[in-house]
C-alpha atoms as a PDB file:
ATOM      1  CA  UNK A   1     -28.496  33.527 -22.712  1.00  0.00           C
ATOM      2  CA  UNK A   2     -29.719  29.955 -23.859  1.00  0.00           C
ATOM      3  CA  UNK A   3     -31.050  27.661 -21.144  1.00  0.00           C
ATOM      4  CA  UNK A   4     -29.038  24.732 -20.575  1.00  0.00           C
ATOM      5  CA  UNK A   5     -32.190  22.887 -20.153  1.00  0.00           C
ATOM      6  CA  UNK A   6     -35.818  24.129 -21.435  1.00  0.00           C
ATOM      7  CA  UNK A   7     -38.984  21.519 -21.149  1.00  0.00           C
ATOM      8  CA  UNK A   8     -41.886  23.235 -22.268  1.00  0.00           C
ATOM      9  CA  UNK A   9     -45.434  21.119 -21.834  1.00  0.00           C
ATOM     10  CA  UNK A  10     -44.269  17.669 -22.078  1.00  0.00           C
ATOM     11  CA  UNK A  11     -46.358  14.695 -21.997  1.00  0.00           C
ATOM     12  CA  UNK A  12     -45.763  11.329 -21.766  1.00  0.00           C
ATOM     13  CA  UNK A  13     -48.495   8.962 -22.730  1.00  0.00           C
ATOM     14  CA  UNK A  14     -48.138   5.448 -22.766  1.00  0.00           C
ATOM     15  CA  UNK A  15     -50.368   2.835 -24.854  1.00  0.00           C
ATOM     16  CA  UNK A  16     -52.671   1.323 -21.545  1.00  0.00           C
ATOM     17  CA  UNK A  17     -53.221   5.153 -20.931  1.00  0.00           C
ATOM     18  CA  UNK A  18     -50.798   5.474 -18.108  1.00  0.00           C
ATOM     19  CA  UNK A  19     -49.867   9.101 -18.080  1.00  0.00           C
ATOM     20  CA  UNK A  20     -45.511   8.941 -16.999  1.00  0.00           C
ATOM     21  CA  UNK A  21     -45.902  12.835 -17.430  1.00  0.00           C
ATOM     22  CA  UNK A  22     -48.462  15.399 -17.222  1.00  0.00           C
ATOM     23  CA  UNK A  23     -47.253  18.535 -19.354  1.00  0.00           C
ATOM     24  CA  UNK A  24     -44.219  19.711 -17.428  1.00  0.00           C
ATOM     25  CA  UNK A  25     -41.896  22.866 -17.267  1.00  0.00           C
ATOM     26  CA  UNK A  26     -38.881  23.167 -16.613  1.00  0.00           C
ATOM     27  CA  UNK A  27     -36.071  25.637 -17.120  1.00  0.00           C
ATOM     28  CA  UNK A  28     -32.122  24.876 -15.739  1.00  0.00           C
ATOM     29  CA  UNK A  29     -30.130  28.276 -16.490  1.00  0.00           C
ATOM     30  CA  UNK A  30     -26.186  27.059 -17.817  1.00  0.00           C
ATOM     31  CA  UNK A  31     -23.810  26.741 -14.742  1.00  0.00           C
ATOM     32  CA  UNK A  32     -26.325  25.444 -12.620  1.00  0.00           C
ATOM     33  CA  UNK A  33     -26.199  23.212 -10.174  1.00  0.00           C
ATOM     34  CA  UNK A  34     -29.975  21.801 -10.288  1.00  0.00           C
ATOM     35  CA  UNK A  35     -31.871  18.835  -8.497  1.00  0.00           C
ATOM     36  CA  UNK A  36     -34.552  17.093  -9.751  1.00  0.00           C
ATOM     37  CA  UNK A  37     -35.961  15.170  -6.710  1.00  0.00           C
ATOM     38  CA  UNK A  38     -39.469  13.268  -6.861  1.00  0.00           C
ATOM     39  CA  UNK A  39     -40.464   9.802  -4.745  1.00  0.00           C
ATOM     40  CA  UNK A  40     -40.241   6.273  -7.006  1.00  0.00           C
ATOM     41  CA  UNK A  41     -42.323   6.496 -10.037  1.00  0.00           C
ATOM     42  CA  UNK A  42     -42.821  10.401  -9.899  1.00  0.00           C
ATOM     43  CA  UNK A  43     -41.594  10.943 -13.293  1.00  0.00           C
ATOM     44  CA  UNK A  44     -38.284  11.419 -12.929  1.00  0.00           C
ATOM     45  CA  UNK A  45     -36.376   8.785 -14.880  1.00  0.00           C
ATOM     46  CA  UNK A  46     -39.074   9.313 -17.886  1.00  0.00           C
ATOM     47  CA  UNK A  47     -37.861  12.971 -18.236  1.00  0.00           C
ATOM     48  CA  UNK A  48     -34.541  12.074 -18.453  1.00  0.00           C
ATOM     49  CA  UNK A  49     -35.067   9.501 -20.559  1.00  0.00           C
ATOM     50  CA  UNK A  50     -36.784  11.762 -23.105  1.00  0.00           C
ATOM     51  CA  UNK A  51     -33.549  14.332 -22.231  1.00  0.00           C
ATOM     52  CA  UNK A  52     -31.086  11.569 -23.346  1.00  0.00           C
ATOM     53  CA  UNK A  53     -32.826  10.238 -26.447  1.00  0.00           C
ATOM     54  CA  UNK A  54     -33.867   6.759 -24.205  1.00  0.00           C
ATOM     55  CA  UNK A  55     -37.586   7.509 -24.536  1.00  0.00           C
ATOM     56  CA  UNK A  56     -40.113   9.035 -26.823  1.00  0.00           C
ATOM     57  CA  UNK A  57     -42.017  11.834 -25.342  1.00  0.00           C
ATOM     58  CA  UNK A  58     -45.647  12.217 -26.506  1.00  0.00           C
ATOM     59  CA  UNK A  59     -45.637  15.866 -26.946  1.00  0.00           C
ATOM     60  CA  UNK A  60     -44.292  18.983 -25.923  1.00  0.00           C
ATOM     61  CA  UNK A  61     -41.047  20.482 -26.200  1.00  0.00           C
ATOM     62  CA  UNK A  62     -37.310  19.463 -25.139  1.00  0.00           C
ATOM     63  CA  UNK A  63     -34.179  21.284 -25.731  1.00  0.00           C
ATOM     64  CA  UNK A  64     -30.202  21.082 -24.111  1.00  0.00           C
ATOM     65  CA  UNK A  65     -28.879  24.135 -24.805  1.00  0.00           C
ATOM     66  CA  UNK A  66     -31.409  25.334 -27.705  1.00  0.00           C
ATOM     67  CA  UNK A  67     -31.223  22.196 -29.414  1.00  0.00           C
ATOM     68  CA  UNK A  68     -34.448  19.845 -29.788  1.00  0.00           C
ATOM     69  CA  UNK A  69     -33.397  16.488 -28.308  1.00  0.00           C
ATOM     70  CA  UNK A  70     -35.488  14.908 -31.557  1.00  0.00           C
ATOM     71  CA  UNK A  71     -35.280  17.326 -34.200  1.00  0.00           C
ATOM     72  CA  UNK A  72     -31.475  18.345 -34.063  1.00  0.00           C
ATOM     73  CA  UNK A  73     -30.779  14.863 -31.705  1.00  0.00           C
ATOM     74  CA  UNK A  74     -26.720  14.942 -32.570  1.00  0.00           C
ATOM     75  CA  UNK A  75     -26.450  18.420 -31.388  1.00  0.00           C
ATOM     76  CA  UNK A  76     -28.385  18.018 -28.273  1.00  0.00           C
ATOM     77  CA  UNK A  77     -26.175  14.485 -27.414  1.00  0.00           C
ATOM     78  CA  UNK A  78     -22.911  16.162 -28.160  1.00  0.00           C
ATOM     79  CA  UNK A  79     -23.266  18.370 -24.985  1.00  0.00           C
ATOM     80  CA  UNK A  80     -24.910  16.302 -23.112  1.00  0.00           C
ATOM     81  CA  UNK A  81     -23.616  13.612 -20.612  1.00  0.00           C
ATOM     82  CA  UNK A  82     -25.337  11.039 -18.761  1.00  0.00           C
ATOM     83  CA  UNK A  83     -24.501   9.113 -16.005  1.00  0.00           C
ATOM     84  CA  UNK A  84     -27.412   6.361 -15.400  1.00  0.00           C
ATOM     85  CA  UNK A  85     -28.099   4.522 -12.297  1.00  0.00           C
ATOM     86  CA  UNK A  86     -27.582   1.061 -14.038  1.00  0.00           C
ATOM     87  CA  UNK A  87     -24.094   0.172 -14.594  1.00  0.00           C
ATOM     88  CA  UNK A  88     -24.494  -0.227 -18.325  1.00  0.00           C
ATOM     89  CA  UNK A  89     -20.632  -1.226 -19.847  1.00  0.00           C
ATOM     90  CA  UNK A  90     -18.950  -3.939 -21.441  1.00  0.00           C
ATOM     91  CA  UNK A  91     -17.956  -5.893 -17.909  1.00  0.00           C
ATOM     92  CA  UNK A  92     -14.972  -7.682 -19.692  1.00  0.00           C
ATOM     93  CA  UNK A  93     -14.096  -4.083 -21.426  1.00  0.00           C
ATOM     94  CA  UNK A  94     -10.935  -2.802 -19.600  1.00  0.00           C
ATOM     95  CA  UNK A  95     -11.305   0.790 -17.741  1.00  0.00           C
ATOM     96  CA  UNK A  96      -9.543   2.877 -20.302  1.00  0.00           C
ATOM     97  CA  UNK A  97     -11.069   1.462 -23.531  1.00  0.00           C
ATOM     98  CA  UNK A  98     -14.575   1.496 -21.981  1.00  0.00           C
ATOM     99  CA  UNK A  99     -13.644   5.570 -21.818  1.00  0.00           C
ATOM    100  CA  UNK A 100     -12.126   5.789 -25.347  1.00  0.00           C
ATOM    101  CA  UNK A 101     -14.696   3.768 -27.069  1.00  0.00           C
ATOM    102  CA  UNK A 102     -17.257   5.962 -25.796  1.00  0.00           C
ATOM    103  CA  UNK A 103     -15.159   8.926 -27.387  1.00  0.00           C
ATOM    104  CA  UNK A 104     -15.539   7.702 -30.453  1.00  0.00           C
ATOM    105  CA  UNK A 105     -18.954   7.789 -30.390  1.00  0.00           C
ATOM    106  CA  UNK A 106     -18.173  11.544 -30.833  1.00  0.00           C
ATOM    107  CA  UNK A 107     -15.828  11.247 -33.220  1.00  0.00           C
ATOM    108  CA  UNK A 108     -12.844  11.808 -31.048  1.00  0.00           C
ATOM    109  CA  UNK A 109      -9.987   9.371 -32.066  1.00  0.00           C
ATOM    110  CA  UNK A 110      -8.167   7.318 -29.456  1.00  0.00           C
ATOM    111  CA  UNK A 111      -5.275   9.585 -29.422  1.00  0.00           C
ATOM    112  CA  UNK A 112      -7.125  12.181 -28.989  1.00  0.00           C
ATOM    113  CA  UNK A 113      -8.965  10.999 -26.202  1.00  0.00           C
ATOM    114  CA  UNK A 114      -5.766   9.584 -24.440  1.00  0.00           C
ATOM    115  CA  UNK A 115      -4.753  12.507 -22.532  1.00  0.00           C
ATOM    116  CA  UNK A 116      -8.555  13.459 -21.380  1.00  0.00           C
ATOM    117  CA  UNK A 117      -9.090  10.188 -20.087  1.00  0.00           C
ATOM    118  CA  UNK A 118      -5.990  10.416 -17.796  1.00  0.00           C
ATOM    119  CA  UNK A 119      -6.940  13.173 -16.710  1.00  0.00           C
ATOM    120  CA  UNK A 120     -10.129  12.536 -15.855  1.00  0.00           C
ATOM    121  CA  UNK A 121      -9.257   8.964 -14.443  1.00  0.00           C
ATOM    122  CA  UNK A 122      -6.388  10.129 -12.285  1.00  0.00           C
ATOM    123  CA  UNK A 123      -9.243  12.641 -10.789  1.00  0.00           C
ATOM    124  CA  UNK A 124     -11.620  10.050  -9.947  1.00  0.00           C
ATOM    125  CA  UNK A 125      -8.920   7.624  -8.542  1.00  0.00           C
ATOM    126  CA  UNK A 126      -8.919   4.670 -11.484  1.00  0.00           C
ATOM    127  CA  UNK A 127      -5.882   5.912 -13.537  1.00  0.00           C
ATOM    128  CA  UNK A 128      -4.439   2.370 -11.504  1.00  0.00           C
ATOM    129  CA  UNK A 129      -7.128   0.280 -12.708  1.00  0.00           C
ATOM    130  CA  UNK A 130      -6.745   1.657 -16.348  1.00  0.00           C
ATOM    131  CA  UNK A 131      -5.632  -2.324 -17.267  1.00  0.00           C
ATOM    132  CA  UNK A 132      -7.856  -3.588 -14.862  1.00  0.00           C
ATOM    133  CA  UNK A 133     -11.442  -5.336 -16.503  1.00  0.00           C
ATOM    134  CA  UNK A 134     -14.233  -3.284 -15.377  1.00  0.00           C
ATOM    135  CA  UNK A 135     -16.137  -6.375 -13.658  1.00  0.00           C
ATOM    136  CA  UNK A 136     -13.081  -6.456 -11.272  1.00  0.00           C
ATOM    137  CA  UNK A 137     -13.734  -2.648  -9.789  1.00  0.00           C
ATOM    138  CA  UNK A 138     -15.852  -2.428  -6.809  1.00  0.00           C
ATOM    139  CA  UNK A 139     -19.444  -0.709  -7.095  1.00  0.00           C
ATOM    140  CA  UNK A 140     -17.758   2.737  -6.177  1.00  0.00           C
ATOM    141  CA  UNK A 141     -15.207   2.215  -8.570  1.00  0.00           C
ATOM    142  CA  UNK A 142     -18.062   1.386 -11.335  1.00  0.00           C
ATOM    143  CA  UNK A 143     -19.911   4.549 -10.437  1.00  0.00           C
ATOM    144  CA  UNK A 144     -16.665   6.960 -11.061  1.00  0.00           C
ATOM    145  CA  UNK A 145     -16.224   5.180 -13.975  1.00  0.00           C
ATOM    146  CA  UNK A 146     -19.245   5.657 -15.504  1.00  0.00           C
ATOM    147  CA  UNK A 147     -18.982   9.644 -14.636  1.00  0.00           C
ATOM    148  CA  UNK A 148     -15.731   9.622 -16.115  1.00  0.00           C
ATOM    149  CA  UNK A 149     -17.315   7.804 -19.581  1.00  0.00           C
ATOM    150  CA  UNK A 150     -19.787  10.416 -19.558  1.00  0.00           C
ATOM    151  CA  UNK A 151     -17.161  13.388 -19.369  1.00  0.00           C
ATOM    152  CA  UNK A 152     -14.738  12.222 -22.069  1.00  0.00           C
ATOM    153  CA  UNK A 153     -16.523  14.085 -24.772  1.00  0.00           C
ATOM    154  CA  UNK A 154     -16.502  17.397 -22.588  1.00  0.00           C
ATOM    155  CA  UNK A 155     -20.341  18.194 -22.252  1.00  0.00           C
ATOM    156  CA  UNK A 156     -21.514  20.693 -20.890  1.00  0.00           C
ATOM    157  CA  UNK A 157     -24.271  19.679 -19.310  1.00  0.00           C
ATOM    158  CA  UNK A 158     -24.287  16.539 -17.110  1.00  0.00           C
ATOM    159  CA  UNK A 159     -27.004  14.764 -15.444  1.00  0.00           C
ATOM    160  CA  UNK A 160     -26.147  12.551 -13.003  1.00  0.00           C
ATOM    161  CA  UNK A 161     -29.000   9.792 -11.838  1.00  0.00           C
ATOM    162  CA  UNK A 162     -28.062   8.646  -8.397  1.00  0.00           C
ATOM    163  CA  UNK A 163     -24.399   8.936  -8.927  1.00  0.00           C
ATOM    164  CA  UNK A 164     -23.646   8.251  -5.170  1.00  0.00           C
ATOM    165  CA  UNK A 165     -26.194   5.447  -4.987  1.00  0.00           C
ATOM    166  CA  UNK A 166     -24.262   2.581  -2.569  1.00  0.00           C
ATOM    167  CA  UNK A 167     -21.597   4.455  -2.125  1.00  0.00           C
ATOM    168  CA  UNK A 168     -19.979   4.753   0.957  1.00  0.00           C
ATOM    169  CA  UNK A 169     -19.941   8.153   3.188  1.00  0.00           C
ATOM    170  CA  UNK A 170     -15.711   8.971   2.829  1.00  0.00           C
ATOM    171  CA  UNK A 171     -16.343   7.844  -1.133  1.00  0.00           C
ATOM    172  CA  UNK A 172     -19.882   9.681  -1.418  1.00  0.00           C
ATOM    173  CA  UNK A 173     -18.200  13.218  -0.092  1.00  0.00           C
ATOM    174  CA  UNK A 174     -15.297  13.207  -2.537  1.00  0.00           C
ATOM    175  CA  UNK A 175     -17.251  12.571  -5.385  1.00  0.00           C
ATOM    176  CA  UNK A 176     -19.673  15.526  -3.976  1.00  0.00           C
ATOM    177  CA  UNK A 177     -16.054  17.371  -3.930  1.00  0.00           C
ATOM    178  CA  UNK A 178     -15.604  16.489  -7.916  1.00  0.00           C
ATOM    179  CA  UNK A 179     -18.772  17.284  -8.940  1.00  0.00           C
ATOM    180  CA  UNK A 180     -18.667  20.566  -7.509  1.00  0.00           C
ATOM    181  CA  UNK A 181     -15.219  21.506  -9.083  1.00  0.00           C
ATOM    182  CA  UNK A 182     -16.896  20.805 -12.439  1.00  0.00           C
ATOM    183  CA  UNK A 183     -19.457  22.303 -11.483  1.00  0.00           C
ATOM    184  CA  UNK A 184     -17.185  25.883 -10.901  1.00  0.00           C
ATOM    185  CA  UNK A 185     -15.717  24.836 -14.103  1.00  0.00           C
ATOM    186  CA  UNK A 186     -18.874  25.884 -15.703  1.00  0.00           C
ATOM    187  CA  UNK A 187     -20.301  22.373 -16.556  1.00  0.00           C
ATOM    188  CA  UNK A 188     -24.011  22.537 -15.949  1.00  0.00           C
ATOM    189  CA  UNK A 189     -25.315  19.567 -13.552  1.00  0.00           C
ATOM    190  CA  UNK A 190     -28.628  18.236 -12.999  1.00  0.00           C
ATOM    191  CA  UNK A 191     -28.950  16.080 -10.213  1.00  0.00           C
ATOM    192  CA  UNK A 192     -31.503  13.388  -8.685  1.00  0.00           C
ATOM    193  CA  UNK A 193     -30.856  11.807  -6.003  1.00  0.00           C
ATOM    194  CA  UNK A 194     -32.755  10.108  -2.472  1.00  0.00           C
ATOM    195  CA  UNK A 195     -30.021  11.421  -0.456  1.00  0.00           C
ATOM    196  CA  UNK A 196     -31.360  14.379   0.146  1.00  0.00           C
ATOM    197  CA  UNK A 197     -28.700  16.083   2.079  1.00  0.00           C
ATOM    198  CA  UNK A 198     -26.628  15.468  -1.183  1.00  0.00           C
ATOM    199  CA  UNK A 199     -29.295  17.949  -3.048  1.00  0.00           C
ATOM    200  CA  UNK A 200     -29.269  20.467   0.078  1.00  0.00           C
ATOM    201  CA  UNK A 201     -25.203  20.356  -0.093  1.00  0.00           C
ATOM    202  CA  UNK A 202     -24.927  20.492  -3.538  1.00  0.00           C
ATOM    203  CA  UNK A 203     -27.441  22.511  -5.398  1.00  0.00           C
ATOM    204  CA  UNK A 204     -28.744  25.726  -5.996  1.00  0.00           C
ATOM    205  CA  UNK A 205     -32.163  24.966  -7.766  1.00  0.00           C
ATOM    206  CA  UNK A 206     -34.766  22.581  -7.388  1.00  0.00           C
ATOM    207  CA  UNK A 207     -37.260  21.122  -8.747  1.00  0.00           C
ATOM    208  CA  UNK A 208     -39.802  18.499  -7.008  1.00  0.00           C
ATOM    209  CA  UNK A 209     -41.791  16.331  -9.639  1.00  0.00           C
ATOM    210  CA  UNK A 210     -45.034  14.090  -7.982  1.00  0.00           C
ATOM    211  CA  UNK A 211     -47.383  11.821 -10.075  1.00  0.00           C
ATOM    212  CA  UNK A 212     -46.055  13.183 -13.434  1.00  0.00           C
ATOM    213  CA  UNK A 213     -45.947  17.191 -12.009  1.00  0.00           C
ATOM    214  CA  UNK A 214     -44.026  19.451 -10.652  1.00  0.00           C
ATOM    215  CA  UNK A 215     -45.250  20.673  -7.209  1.00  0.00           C
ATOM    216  CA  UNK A 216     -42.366  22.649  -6.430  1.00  0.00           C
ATOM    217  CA  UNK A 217     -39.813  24.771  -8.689  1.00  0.00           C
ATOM    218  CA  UNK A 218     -37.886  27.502  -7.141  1.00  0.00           C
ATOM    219  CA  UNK A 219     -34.289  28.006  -5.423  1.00  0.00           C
ATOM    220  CA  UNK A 220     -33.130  25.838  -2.350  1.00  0.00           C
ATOM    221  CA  UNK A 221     -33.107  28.463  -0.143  1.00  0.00           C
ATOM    222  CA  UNK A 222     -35.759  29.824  -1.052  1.00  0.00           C
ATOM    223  CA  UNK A 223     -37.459  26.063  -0.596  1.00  0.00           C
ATOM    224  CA  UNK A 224     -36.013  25.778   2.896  1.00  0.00           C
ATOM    225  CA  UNK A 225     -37.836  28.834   3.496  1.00  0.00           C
ATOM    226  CA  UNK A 226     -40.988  27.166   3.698  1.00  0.00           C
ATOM    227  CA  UNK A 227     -40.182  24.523   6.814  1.00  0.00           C
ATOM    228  CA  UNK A 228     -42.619  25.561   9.634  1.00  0.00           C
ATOM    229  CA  UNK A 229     -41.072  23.078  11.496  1.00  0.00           C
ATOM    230  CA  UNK A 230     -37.916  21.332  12.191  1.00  0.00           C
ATOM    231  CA  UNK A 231     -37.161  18.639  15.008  1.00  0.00           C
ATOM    232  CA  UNK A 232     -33.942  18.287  17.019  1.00  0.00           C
ATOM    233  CA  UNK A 233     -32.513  15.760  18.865  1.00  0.00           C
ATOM    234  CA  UNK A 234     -30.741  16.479  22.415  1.00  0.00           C
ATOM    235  CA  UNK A 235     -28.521  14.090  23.911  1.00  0.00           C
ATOM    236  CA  UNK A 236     -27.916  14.662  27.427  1.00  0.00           C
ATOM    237  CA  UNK A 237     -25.310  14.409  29.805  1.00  0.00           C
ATOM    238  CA  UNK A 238     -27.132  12.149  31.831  1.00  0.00           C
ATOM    239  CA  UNK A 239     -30.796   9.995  31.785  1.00  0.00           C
ATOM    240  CA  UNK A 240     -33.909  11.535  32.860  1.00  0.00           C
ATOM    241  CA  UNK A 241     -35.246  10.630  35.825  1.00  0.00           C
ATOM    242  CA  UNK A 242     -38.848  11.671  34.920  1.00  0.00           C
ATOM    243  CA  UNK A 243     -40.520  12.985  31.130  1.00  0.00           C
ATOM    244  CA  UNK A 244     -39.595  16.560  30.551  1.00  0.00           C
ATOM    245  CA  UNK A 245     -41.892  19.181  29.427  1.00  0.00           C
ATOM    246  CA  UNK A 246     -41.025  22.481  28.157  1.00  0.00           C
ATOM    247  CA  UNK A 247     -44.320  25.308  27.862  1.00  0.00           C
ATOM    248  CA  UNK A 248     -45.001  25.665  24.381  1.00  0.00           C
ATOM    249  CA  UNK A 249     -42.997  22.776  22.800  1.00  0.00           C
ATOM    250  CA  UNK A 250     -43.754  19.578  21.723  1.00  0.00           C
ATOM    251  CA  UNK A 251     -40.913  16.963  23.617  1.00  0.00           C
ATOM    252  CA  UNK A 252     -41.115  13.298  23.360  1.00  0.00           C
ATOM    253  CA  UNK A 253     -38.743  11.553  25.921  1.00  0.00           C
ATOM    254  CA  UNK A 254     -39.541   9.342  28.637  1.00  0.00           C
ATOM    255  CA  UNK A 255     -37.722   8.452  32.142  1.00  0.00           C
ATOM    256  CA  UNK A 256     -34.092   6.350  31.739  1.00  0.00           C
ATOM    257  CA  UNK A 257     -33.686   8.401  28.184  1.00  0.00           C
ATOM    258  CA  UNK A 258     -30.180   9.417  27.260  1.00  0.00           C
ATOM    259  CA  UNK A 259     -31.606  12.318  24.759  1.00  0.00           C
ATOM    260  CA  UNK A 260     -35.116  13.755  24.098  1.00  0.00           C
ATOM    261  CA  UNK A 261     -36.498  15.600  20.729  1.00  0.00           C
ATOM    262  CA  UNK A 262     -38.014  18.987  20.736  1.00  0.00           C
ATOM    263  CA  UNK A 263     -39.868  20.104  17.749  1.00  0.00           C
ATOM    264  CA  UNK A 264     -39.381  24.104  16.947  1.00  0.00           C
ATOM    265  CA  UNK A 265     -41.745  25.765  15.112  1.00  0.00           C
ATOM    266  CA  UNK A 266     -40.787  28.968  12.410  1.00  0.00           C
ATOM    267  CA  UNK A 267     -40.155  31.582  14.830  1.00  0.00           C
ATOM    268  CA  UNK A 268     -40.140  29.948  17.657  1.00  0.00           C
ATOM    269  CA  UNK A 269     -36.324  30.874  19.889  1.00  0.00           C
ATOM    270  CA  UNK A 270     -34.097  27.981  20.815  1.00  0.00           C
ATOM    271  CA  UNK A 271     -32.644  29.261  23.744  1.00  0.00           C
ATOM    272  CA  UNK A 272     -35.283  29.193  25.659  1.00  0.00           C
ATOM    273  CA  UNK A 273     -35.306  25.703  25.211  1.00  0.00           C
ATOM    274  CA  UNK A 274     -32.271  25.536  27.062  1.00  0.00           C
ATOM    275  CA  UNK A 275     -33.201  28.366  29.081  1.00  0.00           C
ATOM    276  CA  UNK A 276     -36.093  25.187  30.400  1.00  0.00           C
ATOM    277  CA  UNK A 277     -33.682  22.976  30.560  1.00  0.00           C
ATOM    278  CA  UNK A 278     -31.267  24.089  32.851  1.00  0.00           C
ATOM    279  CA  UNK A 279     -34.083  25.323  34.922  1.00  0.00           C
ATOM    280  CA  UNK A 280     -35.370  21.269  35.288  1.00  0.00           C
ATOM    281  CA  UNK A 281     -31.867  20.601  36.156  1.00  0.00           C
ATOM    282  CA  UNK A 282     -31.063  18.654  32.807  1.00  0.00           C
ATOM    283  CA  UNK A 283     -27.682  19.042  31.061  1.00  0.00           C
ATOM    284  CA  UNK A 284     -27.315  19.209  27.307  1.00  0.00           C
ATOM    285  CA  UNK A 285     -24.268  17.340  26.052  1.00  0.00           C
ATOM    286  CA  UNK A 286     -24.857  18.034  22.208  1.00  0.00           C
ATOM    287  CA  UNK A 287     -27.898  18.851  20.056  1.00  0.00           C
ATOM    288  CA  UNK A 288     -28.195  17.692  16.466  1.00  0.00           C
ATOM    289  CA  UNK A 289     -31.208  17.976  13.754  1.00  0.00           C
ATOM    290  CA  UNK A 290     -33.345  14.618  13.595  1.00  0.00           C
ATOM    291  CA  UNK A 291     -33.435  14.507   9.798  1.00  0.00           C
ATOM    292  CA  UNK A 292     -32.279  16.590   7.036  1.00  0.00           C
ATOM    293  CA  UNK A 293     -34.307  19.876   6.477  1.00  0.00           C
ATOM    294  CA  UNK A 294     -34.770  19.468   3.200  1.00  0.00           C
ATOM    295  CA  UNK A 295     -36.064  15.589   3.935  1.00  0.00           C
ATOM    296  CA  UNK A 296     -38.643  17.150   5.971  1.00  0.00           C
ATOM    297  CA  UNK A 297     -39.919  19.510   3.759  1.00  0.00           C
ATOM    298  CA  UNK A 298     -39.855  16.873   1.031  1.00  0.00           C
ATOM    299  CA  UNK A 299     -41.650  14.455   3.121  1.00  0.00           C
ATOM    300  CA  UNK A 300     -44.809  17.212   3.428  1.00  0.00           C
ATOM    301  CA  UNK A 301     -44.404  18.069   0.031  1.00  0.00           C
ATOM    302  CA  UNK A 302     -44.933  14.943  -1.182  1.00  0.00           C
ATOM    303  CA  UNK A 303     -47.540  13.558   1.193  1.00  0.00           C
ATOM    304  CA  UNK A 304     -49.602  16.966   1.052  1.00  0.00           C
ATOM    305  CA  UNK A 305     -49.814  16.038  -2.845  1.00  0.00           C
ATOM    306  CA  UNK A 306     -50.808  12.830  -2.369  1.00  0.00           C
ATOM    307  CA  UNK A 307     -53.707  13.710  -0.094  1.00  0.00           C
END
């Protein structure tokens, strides 16, 4: 089967030297459901740039779908979708028309369009605001719109760049809920994001990309794998009266605290943490991680290849 996504060597080379990207690889199989996470300035927004037709690459290779995103650029755009960070529409442009004139682009008249855009408005909540001027629709609003102009032609792939970007949480988890329904659809989704629960919800695949390379290219569980340690947080029914130590973890707390962290290395048992606990005389009310899993992991990932 054709990849989805093939990037094969590419450079990108700018004209005071700067080097954006160092000869990457990358492969997303179709139906996937892959993230492409790297810290500010890693190289992420220049390979999608050089996906969408928004930058020049230097050398190497890009295809969507076994088309060349230069050579045979109209085939490669007409499955493709983009959703960009930047709101980038016609702010006086009402809702609807900004998502039929972008199906023209394709060659998909008006009527034709109609009855797609409905659809695909009345599933992201703006069928209301159809009349409505797009400079009138909150930033949430904006950012469904712009994933519902990116849809009308029917790609099938679809990367989305920080689609949940200042979103809020209730909006953020039904547009997770959307994207995965496409996603089961068959619509092939590449994601980056800095919510990195988002990526550990949503995808299968990953990628990590760091100073123009990718450090990291596997599956997310596979990823997740590698954490050797994670840190939890333990509130407690009531404050310590003295620091708590348990043999063979690392605790930080400290007397009048309502909670103390534990780190747990790969291997190591939780319930003898609790087993230490209860022995002190100390009463767990609830116990949640400190940050994501996948944040931590990213965190090392990243600083490990910066050292």
């Amino acid at each position: 089967m054709i990849s989805a996504l093939m990037v094969r060597d590419l450079y990108k080379r700018y004209d005071n030297g700067f080097e954006a990207l160092k000869g990457i690889n990358l492969v997303v199989e179709q139906g996937d459901f892959f993230a492409l996470l790297g810290p500010n300035g890693a190289g992420k927004s220049t390979t999608l740039g050089i996906l969408s037709g928004l930058v020049q690459k230097t050398s190497g290779e890009a295809q969507i779908l076994g088309n060349d995103v230069n050579r045979q650029a109209f085939l490669a755009r007409r499955d493709l979708g983009v959703v960009p960070q930047e709101f980038n529409f016609n702010q006086f442009e009402k809702v609807l028309d900004i998502v039929l004139t972008q199906a023209g682009y394709f060659g998909i008249t008006r009527q034709q369009a109609y009855g797609q855009a409905k659809t695909l408005l009345t599933e992201l909540d703006l069928w209301d605001k159809r009349d409505q001027q797009s400079r009138l629709l909150s930033g949430g609003m904006k950012r469904r719109l712009m994933i519902a102009r990116a849809l009308i032609h029917q790609p099938k792939v679809l990367i989305l760049d920080e689609p949940t970007a200042g979103v809020d949480i209730e909006l953020r988890r039904s547009m997770w809920s959307f994207m995965q329904s496409l996603n089961r659809a068959g619509t092939t989704i590449i994601l980056t994001t800095h919510y990195l629960e988002e990526a550990e919800q949503l995808c299968r695949n990953i990628a990590i990309i760091n100073h123009g390379e990718i450090i990291q290219s596997t599956d997310m569980r596979s990823l997740l794998a590698q954490l050797n340690s994670e840190t939890f947080v333990l509130d407690l029914v009531a404050p310590l009266t003295q620091p708590c130590q348990i043999d063979g973890y690392d605790v930080v707390s400290a007397s009048g605290d309502d909670s103390l962290q534990v780190s747990v290395t790969k291997g190591q048992p939780i319930n003898a943490i609790f087993t230490a606990l209860d022995a002190q005389g100390i009463a767990v009310r609830s116990m949640r991680t400190k940050s994501n899993r996948l944040e931590e992991l990213f965190v090392d990932l990243v600083r490990g290849d910066n050292a």
